[in-house]
Structure formats: structure tokens, C-alpha cells
Protein backbone atom coordinates (compact mmCIF):
# COMPACT_ATOMS: atom_id res chain seq x y z
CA UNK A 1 32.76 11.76 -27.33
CA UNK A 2 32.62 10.57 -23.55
CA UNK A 3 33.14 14.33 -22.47
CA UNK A 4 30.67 15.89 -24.65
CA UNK A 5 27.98 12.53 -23.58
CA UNK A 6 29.21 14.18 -19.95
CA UNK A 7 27.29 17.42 -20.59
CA UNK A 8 24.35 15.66 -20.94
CA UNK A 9 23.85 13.56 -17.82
CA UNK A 10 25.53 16.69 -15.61
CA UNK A 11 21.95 18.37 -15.30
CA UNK A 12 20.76 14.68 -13.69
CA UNK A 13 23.92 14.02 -11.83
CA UNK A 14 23.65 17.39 -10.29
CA UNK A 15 19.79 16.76 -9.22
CA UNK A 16 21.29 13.26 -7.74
CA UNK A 17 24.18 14.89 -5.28
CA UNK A 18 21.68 17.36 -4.57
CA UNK A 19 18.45 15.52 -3.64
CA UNK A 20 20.01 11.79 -2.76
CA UNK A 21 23.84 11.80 -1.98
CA UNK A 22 23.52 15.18 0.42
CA UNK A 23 20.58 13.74 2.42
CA UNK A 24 22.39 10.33 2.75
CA UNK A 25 25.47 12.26 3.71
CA UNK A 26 23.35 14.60 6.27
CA UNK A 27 21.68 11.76 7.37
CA UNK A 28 24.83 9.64 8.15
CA UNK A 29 26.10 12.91 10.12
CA UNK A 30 22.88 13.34 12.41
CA UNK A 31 23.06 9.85 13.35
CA UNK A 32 26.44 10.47 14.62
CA UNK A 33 24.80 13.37 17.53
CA UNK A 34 22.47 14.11 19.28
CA UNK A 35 20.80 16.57 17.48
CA UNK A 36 17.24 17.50 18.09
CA UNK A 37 14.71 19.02 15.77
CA UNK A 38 15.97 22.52 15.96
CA UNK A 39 19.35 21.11 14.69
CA UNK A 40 20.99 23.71 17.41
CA UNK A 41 23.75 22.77 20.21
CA UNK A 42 24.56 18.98 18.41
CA UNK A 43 27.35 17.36 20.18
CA UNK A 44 28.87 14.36 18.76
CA UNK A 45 28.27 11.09 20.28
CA UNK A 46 29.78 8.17 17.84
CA UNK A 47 27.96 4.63 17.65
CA UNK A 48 25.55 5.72 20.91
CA UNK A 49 22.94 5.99 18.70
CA UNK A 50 23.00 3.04 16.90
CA UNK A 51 23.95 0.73 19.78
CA UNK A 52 20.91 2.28 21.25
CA UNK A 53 18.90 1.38 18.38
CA UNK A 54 20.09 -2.22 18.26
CA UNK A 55 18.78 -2.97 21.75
CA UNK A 56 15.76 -0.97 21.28
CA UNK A 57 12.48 -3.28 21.89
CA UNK A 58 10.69 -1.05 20.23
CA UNK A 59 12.45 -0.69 17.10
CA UNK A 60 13.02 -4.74 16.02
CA UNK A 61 9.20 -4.77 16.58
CA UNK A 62 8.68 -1.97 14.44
CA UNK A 63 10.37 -3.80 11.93
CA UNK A 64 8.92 -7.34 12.60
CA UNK A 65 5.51 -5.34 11.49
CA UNK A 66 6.81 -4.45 8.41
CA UNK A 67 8.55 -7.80 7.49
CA UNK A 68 5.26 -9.79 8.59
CA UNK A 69 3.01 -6.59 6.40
CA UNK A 70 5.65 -7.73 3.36
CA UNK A 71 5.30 -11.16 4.10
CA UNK A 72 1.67 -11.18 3.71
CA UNK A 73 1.23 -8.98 1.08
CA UNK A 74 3.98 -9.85 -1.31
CA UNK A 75 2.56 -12.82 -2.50
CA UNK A 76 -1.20 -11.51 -2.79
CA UNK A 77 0.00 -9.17 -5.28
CA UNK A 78 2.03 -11.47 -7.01
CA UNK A 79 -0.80 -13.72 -7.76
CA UNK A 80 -3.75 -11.06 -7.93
CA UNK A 81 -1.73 -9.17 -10.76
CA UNK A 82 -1.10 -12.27 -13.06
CA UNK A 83 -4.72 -13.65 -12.59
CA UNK A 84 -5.44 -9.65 -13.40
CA UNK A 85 -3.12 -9.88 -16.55
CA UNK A 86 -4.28 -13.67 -17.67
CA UNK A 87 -8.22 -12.27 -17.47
CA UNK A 88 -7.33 -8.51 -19.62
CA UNK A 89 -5.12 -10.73 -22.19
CA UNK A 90 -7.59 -13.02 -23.05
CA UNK A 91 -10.94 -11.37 -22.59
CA UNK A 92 -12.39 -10.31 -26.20
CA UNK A 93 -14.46 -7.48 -25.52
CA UNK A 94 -13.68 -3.69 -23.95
CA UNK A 95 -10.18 -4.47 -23.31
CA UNK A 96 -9.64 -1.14 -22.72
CA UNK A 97 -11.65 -0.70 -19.93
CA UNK A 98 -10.84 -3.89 -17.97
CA UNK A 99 -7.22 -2.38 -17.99
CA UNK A 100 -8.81 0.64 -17.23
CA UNK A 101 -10.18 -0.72 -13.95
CA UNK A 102 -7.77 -2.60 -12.59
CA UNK A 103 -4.61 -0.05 -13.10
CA UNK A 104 -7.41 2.86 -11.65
CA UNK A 105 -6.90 2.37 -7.79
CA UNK A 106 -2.72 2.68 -8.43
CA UNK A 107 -3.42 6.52 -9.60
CA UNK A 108 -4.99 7.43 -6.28
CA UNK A 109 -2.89 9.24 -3.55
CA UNK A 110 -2.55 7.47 -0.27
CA UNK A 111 -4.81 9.94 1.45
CA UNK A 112 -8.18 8.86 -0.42
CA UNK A 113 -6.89 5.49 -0.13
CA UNK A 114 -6.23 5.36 3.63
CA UNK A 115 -9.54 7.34 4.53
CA UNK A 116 -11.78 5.37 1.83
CA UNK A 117 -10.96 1.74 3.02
CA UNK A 118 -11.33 3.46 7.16
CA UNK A 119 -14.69 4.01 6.03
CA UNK A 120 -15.07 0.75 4.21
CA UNK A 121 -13.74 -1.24 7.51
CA UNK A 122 -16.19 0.96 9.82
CA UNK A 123 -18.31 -1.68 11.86
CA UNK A 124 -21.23 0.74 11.91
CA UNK A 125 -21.65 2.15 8.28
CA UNK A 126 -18.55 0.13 6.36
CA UNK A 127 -19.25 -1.77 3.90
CA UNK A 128 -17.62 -4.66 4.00
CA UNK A 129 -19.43 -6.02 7.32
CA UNK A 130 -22.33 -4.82 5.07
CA UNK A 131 -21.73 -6.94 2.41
CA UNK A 132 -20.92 -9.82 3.62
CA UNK A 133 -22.80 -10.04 6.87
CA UNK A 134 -19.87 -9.48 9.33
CA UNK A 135 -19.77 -7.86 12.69
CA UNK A 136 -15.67 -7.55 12.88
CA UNK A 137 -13.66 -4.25 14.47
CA UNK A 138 -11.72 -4.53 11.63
CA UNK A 139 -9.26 -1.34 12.48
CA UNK A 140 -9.66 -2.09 16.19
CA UNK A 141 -8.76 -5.73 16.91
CA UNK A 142 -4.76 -6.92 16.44
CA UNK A 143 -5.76 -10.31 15.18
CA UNK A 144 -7.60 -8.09 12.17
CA UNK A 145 -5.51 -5.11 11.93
CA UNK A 146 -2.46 -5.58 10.00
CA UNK A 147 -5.02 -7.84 7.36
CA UNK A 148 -6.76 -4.76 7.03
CA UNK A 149 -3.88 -3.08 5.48
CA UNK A 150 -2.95 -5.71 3.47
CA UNK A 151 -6.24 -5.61 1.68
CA UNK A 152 -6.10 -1.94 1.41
CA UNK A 153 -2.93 -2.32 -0.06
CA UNK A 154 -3.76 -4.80 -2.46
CA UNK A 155 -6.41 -3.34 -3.99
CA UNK A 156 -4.10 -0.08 -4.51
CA UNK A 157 -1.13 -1.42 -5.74
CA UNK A 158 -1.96 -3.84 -7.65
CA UNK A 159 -2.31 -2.49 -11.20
CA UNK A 160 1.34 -1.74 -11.46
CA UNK A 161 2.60 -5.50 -11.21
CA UNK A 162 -0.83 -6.02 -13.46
CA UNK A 163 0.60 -3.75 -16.18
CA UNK A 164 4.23 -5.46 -15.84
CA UNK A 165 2.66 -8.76 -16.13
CA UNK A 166 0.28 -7.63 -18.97
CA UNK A 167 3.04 -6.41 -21.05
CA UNK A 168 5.12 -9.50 -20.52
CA UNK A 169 1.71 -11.74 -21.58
CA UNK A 170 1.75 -10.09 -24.98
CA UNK A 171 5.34 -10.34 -25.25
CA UNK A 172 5.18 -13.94 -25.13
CA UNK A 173 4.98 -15.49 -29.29
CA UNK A 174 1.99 -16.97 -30.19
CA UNK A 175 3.41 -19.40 -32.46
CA UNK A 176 4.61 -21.44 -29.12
CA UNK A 177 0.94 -21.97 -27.74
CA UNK A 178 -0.20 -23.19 -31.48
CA UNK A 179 2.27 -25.66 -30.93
CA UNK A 180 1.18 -26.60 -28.14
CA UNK A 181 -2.27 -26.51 -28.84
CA UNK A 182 -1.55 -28.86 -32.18
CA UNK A 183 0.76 -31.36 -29.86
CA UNK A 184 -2.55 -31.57 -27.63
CA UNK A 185 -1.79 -29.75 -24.89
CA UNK A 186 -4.86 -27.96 -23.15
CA UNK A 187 -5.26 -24.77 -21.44
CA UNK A 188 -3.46 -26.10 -18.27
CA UNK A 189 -0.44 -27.49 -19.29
CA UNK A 190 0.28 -24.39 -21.19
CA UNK A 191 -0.22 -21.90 -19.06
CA UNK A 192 2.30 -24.28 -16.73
CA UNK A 193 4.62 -25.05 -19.42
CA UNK A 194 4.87 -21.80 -21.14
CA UNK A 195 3.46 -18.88 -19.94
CA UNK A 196 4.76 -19.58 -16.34
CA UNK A 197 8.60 -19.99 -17.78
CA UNK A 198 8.05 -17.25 -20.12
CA UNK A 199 6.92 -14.92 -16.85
CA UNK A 200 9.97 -15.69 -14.91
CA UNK A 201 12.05 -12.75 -15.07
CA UNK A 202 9.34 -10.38 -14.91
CA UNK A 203 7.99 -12.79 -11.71
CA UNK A 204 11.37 -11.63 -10.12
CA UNK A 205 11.61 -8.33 -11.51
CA UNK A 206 7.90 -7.94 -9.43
CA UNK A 207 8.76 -9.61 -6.75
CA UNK A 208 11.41 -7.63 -5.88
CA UNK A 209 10.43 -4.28 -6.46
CA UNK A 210 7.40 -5.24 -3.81
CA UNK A 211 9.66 -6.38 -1.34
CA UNK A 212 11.06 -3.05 -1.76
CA UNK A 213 8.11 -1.33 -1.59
CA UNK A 214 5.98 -3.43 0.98
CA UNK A 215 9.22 -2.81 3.72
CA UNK A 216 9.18 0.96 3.30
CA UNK A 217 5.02 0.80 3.87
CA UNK A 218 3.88 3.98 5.68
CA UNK A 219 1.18 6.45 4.08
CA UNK A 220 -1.61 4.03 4.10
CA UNK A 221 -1.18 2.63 7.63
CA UNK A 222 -0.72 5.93 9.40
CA UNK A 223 -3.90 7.33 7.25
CA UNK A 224 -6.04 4.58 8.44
CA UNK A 225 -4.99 4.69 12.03
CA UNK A 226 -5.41 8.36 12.02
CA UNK A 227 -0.77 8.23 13.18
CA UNK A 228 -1.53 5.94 15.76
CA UNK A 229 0.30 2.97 16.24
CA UNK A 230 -2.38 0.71 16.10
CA UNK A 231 -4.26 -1.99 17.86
CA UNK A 232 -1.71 -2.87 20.55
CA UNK A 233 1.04 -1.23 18.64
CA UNK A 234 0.22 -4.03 16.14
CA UNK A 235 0.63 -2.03 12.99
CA UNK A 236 3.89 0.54 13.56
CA UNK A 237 5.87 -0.40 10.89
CA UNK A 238 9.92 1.27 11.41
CA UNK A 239 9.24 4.16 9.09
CA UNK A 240 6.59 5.00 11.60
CA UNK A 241 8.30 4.86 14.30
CA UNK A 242 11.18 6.39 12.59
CA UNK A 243 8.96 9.74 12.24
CA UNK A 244 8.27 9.11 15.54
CA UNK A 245 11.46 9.68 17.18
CA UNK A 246 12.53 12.40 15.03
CA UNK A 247 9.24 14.52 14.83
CA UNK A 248 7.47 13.46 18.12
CA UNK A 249 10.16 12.89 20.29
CA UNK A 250 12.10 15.15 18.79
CA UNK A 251 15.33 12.66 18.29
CA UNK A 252 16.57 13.39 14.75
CA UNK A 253 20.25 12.07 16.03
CA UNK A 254 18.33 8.90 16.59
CA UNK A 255 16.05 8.99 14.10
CA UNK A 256 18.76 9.39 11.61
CA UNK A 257 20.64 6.10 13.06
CA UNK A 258 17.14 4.43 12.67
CA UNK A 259 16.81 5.38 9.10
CA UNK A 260 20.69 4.48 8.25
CA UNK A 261 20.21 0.64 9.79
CA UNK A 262 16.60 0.50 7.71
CA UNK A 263 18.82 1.73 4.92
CA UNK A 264 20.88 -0.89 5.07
CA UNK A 265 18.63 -3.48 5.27
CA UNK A 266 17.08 -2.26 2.13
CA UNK A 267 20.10 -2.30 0.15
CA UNK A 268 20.97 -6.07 1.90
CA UNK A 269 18.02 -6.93 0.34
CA UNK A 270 18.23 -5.18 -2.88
CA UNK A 271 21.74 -7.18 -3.03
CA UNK A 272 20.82 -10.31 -2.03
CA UNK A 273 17.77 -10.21 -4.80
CA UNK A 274 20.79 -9.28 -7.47
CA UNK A 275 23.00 -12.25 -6.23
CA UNK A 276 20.22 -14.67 -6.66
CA UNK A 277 19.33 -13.59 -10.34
CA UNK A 278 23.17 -13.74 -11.41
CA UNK A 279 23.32 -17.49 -9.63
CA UNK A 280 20.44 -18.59 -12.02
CA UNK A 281 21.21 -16.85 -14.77
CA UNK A 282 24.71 -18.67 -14.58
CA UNK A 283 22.74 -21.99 -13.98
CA UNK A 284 21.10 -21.90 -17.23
CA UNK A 285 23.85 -21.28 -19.21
């Protein structure tokens, strides 16, 4: 049985040595020389490249922009998407095309994103300093640059965690709020004493897929700053600067090291978020 269930999961095994475990493997080897972009006359060169990276200025703030962009706009979409997914679950009328709306944006590609909300942040013709009477250089000021993409970002990705938290919502019995609702309960106490608890898992399970997501943040920013770095260099996030060093600079040995340490991070993260979810889960039983 276990050798013909084999057969079947060879065709996606294959596609995964071929497309993930070769890169990672080609990737671990660059960082180890000094190869340029033309991949010719690579000498090996060990650690260089990664002790280099370590006391590169540059990089850590590279990556301090991407931790602060995940700081900030984590939580946003955390609490946009279940206010999102309250309002579509209990709204009576068109449901269809509230869900419609709000899970719209996530279909777009990064291009029209990242060009539509440079436009919307234009001081001249924008139309956000239209709308609400503003006069602020949005895209041009480091105080207002980074919020910028947050908001961009928000707006774009927020129908995913809306349709995870939407699903969830109708998951949740109804019998449990007519309880409620008989013991006396009003619309407060059980949205705090049920549908929060109910939400928790799929609260993590969102959570952590942003953090993923927000760390690796690239298409959008580069879009809206037209590749540059930004106000002051105040919104190069590491895979930025990444693509920097290997395509502009033409350091793939480095670039590679770059990518391995970010790598790393990720799966730190990934590992940590995993650790945390088996601790509670053992709490409760």
C-alpha cells in the first residue's frame, strides 16, 4: 500500500527537489563564493560572506524596516479582517456582494496596487489629501512613508484573513449564542465570551501566516517608490536590499548569504509560532 501511495506524491515530490530543495541547495553554495552575476570565475570564500553580512549597517536596517512594516501592519489586519467578517456575517441583505468587496482588492497584482495607491498618495492630484483636506508628501517624508505602505497594504491584503475569519464565524454553533442570549447576555458579552474564544486558533493561524508574509514585504514598496529605497532609506526592507546586492551590485555570493540569514529568521519564527501553539494546547488539556 505505502509503495503504490508513493507513486502518487512522486510527481509533487519531484516538482519540490526541483523548484525548492535545488534553489535552497544553490543558494547555500553561492553564499559560500564570491560569485557575481555572470556566475563565471567563483572562488570559494567560507563564512566571509556572512560575517560580512552580520556587521553590515546596512543590512540590520534593512531588516529593522521590515520588522517595524510587520509590526505595524500585523495587527491592522488582524482587527480590520474580523470587524470585516463580524459586519458580512451578520448583515441581512446582498451578502454576496459585501464579501464580494472586501475579498476584491486581494485578487489584484502588486503592480496596480503599488501604482494605484502612488497616485492616491500624490499631493497634487491624490486623493486622499483630496478627501480629507490634507497637504502631506505622503511618499516623500520618512515620518509618513513606511504608514503609507501599511495602508496600501491593508487595504490589499486584507480579504484573505477576512475570508479565514468569515469561515470560522459560521463555523461557530448557534445554539451557544441562544444560550447566551436566554441567560441575558447582550451583544457584548458574547461576542467577548464566545465568539472571541471560538476565534482563537484561527486568530493564531492569521497571525502567523502575516508575520510571515508582512517580513518577506517587497512588490508593493518597490512599486510605489518606483525601486528606490525610500525617503531617507526609510522604507528598504532586506528583500530589497537583497535584490540589491545581487542584481545592482552584482554580489550574488553575498546576496545569497543575505537571503540564507533572512531564511533563517523566517523559519526561527515559523518555529517559535509552532512552540507556542503546542505550549497552550498542552495548557488546556
Amino acid at each position: 500500500m505505502l509503495q503504490h501511495g508513493g507513486w502518487f506524491v512522486a510527481p509533487f515530490l519531484l516538482l519540490y527537489a526541483l523548484f525548492v530543495l535545488v534553489p535552497i541547495l544553490r543558494g547555500l553554495w553561492l553564499s559560500l563564493t564570491d560569485a557575481n552575476i555572470t556566475g563565471e570565475g567563483a572562488s570559494f570564500v567560507g563564512l566571509d560572506n556572512y560575517r560580512e553580512a552580520l556587521g553590515d549597517p546596512l543590512m540590520w536596517e534593512s531588516l529593522g524596516h521590515s520588522a517595524y512594516f510587520t509590526l505595524l501592519v500585523v495587527p491592522c489586519i488582524v482587527v480590520a479582517a474580523f470587524l470585516l467578517a463580524m459586519l458580512a456575517h451578520h448583515i441581512e441583505h446582498a451578502k454576496w456582494l459585501w464579501r464580494l468587496c472586501f475579498f476584491a482588492p486581494f485578487l489584484l497584482p502588486s503592480a496596480v496596487v503599488g501604482n494605484m495607491w502612488r497616485w492616491m498618495f500624490n499631493p497634487d492630484t491624490g486623493l486622499i489629501d483630496h478627501i480629507f483636506g490634507l497637504e502631506s508628501a505622503w511618499l516623500t517624508q520618512k515620518s509618513t512613508a513606511m504608514t503609507a505602505v501599511v495602508i496600501a497594504t491593508l487595504w490589499w491584503t486584507v480579504g484573505f484573513s477576512f475570508l479565514l475569519y468569515l469561515a470560522a464565524l459560521q463555523n461557530i454553533p448557534p445554539h451557544l449564542y441562544e444560550a447566551a442570549a436566554l441567560d441575558g447576555a447582550n451583544a457584548w458579552h458574547r461576542m467577548i465570551r464566545i465568539t472571541l474564544p471560538m476565534l482563537r486558533n484561527i486568530t493564531g493561524l492569521v497571525v502567523a501566516l502575516q508575520i510571515l508574509a508582512s517580513l518577506q514585504v517587497f512588490d508593493q514598496v518597490v512599486v510605489m517608490y518606483e525601486f528606490g529605497p525610500g525617503p531617507e532609506q526609510s522604507t528598504r526592507t532586506l528583500v530589497q536590499y537583497t535584490l540589491e546586492q545581487g542584481f545592482t551590485s552584482y554580489r550574488v555570493g553575498y546576496a545569497s548569504a543575505i537571503s540564507i540569514l533572512f531564511f533563517l529568521i523566517i523559519a526561527i519564527v515559523a518555529l517559535g509560532r509552532m512552540w507556542l501553539l503546542r505550549k497552550r494546547e498542552e495548557g488546556t488539556r
